[in-house]
ModelCIF file with pLDDT and N, C-alpha, C, O atoms, coordinates in Angstrom:
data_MODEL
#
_entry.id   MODEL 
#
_entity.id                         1 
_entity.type                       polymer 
_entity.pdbx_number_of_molecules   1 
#
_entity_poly.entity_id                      1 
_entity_poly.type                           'polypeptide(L)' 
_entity_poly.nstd_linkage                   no 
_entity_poly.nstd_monomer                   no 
_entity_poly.pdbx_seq_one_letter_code       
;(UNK)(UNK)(UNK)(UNK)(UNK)(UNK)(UNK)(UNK)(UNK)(UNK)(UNK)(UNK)(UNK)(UNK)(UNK)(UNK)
(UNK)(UNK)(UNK)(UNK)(UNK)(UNK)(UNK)(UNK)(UNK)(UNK)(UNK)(UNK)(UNK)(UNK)(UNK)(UNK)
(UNK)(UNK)(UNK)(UNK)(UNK)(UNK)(UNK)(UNK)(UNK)
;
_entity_poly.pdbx_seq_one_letter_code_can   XXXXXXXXXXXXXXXXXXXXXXXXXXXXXXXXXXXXXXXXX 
_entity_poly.pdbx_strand_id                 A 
#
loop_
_entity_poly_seq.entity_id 
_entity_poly_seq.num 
_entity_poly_seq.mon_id 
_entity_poly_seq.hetero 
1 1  UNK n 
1 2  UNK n 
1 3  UNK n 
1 4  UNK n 
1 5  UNK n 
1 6  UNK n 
1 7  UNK n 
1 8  UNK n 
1 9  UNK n 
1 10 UNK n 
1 11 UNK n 
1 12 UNK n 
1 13 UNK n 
1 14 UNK n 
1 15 UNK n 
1 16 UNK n 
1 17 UNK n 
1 18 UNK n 
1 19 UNK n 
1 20 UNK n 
1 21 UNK n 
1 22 UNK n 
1 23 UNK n 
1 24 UNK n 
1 25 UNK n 
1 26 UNK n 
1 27 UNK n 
1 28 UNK n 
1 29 UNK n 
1 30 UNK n 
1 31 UNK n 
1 32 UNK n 
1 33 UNK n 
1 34 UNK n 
1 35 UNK n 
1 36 UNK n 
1 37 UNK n 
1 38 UNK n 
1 39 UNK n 
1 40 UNK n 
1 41 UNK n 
#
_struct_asym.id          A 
_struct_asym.entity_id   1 
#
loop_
_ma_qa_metric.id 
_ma_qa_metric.mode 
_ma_qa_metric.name 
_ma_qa_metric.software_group_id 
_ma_qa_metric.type 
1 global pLDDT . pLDDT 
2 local  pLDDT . pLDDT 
#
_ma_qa_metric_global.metric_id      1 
_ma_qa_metric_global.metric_value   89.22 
_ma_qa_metric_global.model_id       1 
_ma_qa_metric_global.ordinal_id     1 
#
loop_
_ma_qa_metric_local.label_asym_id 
_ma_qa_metric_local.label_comp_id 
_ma_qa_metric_local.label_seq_id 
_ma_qa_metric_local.metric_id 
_ma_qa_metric_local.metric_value 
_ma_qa_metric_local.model_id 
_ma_qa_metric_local.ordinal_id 
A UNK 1  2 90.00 1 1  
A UNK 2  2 87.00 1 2  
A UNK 3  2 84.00 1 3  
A UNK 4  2 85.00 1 4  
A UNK 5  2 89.00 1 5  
A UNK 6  2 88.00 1 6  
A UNK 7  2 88.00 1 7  
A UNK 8  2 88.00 1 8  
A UNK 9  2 86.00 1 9  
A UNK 10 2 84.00 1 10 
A UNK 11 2 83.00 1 11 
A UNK 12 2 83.00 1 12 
A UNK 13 2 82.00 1 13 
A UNK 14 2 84.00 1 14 
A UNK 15 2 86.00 1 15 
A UNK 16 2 86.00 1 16 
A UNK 17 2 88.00 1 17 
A UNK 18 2 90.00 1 18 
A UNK 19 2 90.00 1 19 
A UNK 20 2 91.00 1 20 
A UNK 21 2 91.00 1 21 
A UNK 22 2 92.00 1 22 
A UNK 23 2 92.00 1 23 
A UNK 24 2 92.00 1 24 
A UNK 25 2 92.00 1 25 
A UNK 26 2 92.00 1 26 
A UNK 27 2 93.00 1 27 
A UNK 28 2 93.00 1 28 
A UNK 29 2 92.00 1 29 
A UNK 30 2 92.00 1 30 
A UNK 31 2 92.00 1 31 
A UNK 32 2 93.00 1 32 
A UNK 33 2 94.00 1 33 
A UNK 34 2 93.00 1 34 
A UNK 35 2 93.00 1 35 
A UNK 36 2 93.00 1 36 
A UNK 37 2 91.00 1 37 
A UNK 38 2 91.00 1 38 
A UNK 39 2 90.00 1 39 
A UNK 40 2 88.00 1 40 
A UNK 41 2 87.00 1 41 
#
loop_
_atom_site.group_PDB 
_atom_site.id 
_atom_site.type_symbol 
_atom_site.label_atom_id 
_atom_site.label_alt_id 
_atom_site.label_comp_id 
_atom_site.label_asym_id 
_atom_site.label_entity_id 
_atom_site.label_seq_id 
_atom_site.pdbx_PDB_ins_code 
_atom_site.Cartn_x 
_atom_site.Cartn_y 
_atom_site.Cartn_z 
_atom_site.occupancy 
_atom_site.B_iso_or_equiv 
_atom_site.pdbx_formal_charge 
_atom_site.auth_seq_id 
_atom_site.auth_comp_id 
_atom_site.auth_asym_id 
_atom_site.auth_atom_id 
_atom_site.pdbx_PDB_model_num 
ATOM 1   N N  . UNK A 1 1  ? -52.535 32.960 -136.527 1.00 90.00 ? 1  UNK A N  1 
ATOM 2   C CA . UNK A 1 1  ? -52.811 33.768 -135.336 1.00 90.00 ? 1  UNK A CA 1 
ATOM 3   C C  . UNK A 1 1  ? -54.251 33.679 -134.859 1.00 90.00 ? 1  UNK A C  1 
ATOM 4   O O  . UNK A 1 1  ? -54.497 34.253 -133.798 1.00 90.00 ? 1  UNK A O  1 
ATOM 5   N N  . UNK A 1 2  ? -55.062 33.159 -135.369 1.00 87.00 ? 2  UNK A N  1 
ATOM 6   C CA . UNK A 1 2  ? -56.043 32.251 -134.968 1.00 87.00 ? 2  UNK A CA 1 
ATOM 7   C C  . UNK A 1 2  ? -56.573 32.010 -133.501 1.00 87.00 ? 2  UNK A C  1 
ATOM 8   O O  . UNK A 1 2  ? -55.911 32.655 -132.688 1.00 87.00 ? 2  UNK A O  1 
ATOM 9   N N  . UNK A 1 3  ? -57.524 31.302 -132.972 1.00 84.00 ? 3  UNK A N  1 
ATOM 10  C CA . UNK A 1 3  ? -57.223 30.820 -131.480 1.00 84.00 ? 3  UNK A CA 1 
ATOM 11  C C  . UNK A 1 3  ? -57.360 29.414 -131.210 1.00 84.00 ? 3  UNK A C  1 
ATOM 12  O O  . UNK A 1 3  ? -57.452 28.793 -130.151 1.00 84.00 ? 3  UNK A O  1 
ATOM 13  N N  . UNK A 1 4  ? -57.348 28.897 -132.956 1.00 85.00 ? 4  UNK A N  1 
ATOM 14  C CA . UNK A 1 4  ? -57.166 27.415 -133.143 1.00 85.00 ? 4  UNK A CA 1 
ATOM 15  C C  . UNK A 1 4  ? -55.731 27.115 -133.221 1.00 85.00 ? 4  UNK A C  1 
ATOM 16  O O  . UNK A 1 4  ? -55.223 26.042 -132.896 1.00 85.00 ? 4  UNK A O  1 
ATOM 17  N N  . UNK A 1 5  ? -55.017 28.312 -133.753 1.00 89.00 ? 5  UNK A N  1 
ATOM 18  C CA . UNK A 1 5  ? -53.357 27.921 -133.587 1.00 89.00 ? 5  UNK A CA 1 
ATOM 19  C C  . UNK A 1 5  ? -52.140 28.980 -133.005 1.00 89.00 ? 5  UNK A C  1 
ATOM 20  O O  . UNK A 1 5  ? -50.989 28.856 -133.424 1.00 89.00 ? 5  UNK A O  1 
ATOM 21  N N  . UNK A 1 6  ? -52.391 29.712 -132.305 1.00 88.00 ? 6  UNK A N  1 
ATOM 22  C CA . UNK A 1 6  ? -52.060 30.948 -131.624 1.00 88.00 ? 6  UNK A CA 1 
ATOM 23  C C  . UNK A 1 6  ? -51.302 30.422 -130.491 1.00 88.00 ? 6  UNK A C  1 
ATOM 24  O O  . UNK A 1 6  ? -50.233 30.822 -130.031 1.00 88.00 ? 6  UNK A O  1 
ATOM 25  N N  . UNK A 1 7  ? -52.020 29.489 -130.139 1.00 88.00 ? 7  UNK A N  1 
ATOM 26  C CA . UNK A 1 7  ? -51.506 28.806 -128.591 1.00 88.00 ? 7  UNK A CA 1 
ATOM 27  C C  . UNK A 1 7  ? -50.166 27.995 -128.825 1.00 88.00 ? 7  UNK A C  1 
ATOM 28  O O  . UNK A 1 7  ? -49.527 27.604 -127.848 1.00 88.00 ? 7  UNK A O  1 
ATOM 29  N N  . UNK A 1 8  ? -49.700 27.719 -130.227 1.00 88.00 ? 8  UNK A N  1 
ATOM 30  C CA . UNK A 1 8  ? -48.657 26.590 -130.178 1.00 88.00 ? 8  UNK A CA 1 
ATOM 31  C C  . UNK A 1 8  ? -47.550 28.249 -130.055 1.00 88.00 ? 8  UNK A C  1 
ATOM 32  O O  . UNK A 1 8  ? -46.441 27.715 -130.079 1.00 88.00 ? 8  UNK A O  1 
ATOM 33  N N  . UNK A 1 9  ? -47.354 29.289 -129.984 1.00 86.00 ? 9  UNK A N  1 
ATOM 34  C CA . UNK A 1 9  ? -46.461 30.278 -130.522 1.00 86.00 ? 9  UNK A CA 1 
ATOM 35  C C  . UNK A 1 9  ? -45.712 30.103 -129.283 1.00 86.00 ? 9  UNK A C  1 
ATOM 36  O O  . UNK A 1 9  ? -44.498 29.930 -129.169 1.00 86.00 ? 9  UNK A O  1 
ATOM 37  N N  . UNK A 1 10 ? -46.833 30.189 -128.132 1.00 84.00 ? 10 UNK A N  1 
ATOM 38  C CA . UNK A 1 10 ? -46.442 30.299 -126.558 1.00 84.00 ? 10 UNK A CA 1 
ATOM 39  C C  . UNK A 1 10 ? -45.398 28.434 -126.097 1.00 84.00 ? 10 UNK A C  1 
ATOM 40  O O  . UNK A 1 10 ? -44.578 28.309 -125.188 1.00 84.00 ? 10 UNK A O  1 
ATOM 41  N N  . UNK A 1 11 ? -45.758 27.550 -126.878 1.00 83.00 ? 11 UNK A N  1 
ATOM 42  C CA . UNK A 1 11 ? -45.523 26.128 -126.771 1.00 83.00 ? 11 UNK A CA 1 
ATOM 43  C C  . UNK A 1 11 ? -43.717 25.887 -126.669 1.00 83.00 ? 11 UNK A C  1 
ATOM 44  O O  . UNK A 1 11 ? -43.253 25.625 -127.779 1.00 83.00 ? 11 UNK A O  1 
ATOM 45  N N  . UNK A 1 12 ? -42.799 25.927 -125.687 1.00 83.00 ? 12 UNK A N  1 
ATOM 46  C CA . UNK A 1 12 ? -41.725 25.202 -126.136 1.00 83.00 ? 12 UNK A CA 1 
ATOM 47  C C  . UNK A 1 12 ? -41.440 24.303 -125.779 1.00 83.00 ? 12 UNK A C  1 
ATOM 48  O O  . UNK A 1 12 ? -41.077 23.875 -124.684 1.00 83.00 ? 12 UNK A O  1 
ATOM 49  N N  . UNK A 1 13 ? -41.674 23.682 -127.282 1.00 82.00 ? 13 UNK A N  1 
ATOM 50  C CA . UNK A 1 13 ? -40.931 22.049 -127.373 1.00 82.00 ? 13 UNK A CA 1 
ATOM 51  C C  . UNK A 1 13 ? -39.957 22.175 -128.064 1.00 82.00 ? 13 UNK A C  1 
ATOM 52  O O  . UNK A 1 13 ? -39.494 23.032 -128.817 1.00 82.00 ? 13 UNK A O  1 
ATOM 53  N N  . UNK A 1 14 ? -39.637 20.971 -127.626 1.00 84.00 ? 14 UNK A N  1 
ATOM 54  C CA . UNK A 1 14 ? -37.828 20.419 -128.588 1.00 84.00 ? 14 UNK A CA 1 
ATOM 55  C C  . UNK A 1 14 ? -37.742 19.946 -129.835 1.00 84.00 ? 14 UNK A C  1 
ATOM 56  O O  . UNK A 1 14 ? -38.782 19.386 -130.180 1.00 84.00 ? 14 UNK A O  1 
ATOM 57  N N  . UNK A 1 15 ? -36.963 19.957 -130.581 1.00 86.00 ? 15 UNK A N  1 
ATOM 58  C CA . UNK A 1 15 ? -36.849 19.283 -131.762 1.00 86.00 ? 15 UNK A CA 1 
ATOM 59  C C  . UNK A 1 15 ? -36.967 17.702 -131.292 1.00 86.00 ? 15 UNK A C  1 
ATOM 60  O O  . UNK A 1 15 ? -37.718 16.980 -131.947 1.00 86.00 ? 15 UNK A O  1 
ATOM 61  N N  . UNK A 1 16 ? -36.529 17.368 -130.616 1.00 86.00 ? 16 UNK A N  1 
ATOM 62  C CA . UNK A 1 16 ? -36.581 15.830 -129.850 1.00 86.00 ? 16 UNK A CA 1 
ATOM 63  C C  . UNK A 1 16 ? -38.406 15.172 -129.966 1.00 86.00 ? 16 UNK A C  1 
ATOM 64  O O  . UNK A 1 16 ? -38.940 14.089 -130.208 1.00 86.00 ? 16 UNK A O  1 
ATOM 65  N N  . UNK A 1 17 ? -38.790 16.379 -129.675 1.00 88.00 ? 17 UNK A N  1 
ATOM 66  C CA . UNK A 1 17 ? -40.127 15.729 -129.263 1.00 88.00 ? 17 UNK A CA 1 
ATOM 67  C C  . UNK A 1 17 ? -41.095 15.711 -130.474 1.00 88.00 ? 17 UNK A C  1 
ATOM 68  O O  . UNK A 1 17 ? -41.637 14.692 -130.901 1.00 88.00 ? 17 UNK A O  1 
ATOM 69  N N  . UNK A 1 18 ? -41.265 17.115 -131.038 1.00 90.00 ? 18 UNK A N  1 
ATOM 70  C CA . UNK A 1 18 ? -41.853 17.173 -132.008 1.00 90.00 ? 18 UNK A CA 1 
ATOM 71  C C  . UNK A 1 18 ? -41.380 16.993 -133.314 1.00 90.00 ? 18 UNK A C  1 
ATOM 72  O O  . UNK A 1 18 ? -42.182 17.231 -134.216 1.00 90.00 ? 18 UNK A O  1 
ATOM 73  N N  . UNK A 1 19 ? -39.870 16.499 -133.709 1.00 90.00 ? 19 UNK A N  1 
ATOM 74  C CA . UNK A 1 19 ? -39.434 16.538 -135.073 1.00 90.00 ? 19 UNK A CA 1 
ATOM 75  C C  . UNK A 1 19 ? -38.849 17.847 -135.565 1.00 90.00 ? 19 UNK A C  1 
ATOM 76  O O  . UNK A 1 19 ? -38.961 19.016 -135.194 1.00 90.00 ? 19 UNK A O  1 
ATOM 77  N N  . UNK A 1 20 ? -38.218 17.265 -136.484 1.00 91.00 ? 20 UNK A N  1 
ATOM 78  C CA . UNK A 1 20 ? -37.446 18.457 -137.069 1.00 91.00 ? 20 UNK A CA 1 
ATOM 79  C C  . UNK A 1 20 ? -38.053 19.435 -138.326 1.00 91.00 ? 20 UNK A C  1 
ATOM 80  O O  . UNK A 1 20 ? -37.613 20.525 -138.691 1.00 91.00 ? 20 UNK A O  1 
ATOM 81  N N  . UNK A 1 21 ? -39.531 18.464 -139.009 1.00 91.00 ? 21 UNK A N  1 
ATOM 82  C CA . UNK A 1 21 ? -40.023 19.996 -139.523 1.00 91.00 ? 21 UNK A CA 1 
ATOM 83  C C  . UNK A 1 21 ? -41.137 20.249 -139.037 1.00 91.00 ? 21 UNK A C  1 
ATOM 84  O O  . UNK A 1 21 ? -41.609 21.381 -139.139 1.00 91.00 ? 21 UNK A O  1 
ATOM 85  N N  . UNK A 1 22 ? -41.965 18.977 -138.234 1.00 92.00 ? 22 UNK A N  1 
ATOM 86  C CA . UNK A 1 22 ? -42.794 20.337 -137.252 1.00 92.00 ? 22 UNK A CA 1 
ATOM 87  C C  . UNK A 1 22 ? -41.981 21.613 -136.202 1.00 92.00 ? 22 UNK A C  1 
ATOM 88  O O  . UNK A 1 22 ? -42.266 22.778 -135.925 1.00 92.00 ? 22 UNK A O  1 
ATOM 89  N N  . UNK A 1 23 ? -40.750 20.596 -135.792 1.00 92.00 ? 23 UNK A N  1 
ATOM 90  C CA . UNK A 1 23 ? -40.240 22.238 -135.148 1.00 92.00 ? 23 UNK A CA 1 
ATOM 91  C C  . UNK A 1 23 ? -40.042 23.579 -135.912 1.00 92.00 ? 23 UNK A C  1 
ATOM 92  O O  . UNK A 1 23 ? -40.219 24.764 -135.627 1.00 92.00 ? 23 UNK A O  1 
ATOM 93  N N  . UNK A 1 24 ? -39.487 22.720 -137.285 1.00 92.00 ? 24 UNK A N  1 
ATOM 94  C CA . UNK A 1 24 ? -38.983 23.964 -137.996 1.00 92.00 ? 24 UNK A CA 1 
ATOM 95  C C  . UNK A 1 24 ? -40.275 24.990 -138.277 1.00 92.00 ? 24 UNK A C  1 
ATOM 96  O O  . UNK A 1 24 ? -40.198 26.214 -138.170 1.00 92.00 ? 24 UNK A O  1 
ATOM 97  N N  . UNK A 1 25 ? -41.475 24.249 -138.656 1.00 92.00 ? 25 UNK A N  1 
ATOM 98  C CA . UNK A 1 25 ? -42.397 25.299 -138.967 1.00 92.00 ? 25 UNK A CA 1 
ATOM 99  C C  . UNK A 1 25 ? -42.695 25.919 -137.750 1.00 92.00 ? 25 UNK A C  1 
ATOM 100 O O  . UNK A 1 25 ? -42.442 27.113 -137.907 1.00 92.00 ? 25 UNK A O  1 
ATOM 101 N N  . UNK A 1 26 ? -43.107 25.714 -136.607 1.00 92.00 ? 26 UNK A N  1 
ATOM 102 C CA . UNK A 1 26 ? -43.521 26.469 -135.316 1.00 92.00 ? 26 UNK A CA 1 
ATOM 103 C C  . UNK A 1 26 ? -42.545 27.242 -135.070 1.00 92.00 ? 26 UNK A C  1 
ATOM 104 O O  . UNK A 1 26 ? -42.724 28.170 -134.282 1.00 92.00 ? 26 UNK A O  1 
ATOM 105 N N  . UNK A 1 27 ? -41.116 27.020 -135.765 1.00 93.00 ? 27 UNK A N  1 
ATOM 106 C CA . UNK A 1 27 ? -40.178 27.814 -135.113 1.00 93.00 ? 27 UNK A CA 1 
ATOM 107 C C  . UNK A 1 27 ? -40.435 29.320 -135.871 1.00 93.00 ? 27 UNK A C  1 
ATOM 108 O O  . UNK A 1 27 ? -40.656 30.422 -135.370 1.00 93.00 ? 27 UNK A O  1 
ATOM 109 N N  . UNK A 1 28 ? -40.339 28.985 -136.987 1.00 93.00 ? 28 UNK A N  1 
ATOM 110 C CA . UNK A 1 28 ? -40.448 30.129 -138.334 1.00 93.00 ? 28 UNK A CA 1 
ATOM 111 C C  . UNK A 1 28 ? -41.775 31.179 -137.713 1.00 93.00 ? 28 UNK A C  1 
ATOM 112 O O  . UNK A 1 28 ? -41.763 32.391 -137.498 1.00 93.00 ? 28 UNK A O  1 
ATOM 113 N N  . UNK A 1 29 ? -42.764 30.266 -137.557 1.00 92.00 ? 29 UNK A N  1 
ATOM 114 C CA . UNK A 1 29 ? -43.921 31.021 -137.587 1.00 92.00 ? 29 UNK A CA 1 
ATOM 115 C C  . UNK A 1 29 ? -44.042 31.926 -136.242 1.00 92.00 ? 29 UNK A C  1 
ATOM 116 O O  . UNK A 1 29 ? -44.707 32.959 -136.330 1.00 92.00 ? 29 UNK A O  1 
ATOM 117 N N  . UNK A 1 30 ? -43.219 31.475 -134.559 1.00 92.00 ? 30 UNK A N  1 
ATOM 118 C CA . UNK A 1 30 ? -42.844 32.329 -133.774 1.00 92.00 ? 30 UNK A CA 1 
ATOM 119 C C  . UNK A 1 30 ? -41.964 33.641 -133.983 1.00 92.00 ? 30 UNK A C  1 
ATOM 120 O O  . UNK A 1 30 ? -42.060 34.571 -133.183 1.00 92.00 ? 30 UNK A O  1 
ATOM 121 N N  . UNK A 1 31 ? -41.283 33.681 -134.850 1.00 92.00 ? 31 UNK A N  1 
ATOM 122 C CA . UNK A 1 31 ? -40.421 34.236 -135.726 1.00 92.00 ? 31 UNK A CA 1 
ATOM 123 C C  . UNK A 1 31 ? -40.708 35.516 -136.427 1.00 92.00 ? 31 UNK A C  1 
ATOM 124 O O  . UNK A 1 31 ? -39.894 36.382 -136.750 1.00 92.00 ? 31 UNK A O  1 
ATOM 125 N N  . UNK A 1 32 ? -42.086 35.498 -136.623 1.00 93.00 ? 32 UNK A N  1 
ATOM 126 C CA . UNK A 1 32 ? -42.603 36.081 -137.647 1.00 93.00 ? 32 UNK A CA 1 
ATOM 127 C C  . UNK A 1 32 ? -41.689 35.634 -138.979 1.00 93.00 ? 32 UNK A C  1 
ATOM 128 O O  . UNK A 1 32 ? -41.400 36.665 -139.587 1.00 93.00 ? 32 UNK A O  1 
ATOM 129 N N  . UNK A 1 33 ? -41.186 34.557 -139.579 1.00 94.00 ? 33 UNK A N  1 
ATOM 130 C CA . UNK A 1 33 ? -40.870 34.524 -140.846 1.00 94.00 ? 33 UNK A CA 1 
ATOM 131 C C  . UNK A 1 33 ? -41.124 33.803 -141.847 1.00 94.00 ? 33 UNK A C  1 
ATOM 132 O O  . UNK A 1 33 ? -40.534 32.965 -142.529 1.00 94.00 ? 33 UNK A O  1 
ATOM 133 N N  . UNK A 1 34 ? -42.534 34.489 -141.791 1.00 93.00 ? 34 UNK A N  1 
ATOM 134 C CA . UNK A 1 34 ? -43.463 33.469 -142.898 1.00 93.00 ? 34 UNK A CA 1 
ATOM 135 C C  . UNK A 1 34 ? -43.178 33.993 -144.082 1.00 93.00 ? 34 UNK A C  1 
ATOM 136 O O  . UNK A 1 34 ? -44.019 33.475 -144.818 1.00 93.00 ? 34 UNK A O  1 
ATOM 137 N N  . UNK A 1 35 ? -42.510 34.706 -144.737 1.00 93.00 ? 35 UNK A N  1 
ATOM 138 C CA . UNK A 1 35 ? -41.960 34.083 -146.344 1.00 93.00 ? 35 UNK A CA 1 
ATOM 139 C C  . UNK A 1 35 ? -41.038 32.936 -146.478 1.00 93.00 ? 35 UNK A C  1 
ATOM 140 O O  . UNK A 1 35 ? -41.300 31.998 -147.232 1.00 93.00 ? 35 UNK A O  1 
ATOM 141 N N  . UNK A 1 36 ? -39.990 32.989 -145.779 1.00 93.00 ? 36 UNK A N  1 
ATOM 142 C CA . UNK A 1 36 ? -39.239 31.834 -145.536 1.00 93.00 ? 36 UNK A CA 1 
ATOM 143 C C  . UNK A 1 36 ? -39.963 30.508 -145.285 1.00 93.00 ? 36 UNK A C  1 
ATOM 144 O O  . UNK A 1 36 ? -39.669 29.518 -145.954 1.00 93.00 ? 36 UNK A O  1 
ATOM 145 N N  . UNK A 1 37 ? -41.112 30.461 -144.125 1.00 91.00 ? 37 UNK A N  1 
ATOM 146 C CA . UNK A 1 37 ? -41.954 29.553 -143.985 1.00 91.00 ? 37 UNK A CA 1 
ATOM 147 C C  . UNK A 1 37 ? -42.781 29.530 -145.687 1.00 91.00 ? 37 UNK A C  1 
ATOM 148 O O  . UNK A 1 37 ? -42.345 28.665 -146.446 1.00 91.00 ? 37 UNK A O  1 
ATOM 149 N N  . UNK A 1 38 ? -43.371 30.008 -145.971 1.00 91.00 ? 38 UNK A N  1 
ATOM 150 C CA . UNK A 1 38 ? -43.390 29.966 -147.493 1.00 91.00 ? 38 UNK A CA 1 
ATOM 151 C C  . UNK A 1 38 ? -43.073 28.956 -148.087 1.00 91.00 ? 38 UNK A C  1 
ATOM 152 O O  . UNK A 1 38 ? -43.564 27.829 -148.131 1.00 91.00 ? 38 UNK A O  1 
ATOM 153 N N  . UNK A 1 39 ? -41.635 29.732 -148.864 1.00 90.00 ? 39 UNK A N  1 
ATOM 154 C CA . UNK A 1 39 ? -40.604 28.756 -149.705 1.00 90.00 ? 39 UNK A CA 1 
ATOM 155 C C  . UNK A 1 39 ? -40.435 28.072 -149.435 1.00 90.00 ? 39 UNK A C  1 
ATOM 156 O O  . UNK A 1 39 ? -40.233 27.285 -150.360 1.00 90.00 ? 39 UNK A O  1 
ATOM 157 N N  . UNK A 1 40 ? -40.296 27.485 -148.133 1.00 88.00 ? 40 UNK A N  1 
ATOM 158 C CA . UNK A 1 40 ? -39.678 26.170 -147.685 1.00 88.00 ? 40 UNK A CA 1 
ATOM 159 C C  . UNK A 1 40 ? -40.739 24.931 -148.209 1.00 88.00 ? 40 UNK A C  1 
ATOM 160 O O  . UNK A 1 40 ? -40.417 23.928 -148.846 1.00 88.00 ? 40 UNK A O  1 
ATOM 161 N N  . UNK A 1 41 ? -42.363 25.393 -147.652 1.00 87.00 ? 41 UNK A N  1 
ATOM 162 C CA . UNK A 1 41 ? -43.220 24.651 -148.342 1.00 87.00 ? 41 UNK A CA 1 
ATOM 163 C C  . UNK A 1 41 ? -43.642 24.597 -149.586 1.00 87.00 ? 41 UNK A C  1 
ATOM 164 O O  . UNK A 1 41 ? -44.478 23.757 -149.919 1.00 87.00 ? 41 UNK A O  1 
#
């Protein structure tokens, strides 16, 4: 939450564009579900 990475929350991209685990993490972290984001890593 930063204002080095705050700005991607507002960002929608596709899984197409950015991949499937950069989406997955930007997705989680819009989410608020950073334990899940966590474990996963």
């Amino acid at each position: 939450n930063n204002d080095n990475f705050k700005f991607l929350q507002n960002e929608k991209i596709s899984i197409k564009k950015l991949g499937l685990k950069k989406w997955l993490i930007i997705t989680l972290i819009k989410n608020n579900l950073y334990y899940l984001l966590y474990f996963a890593l």
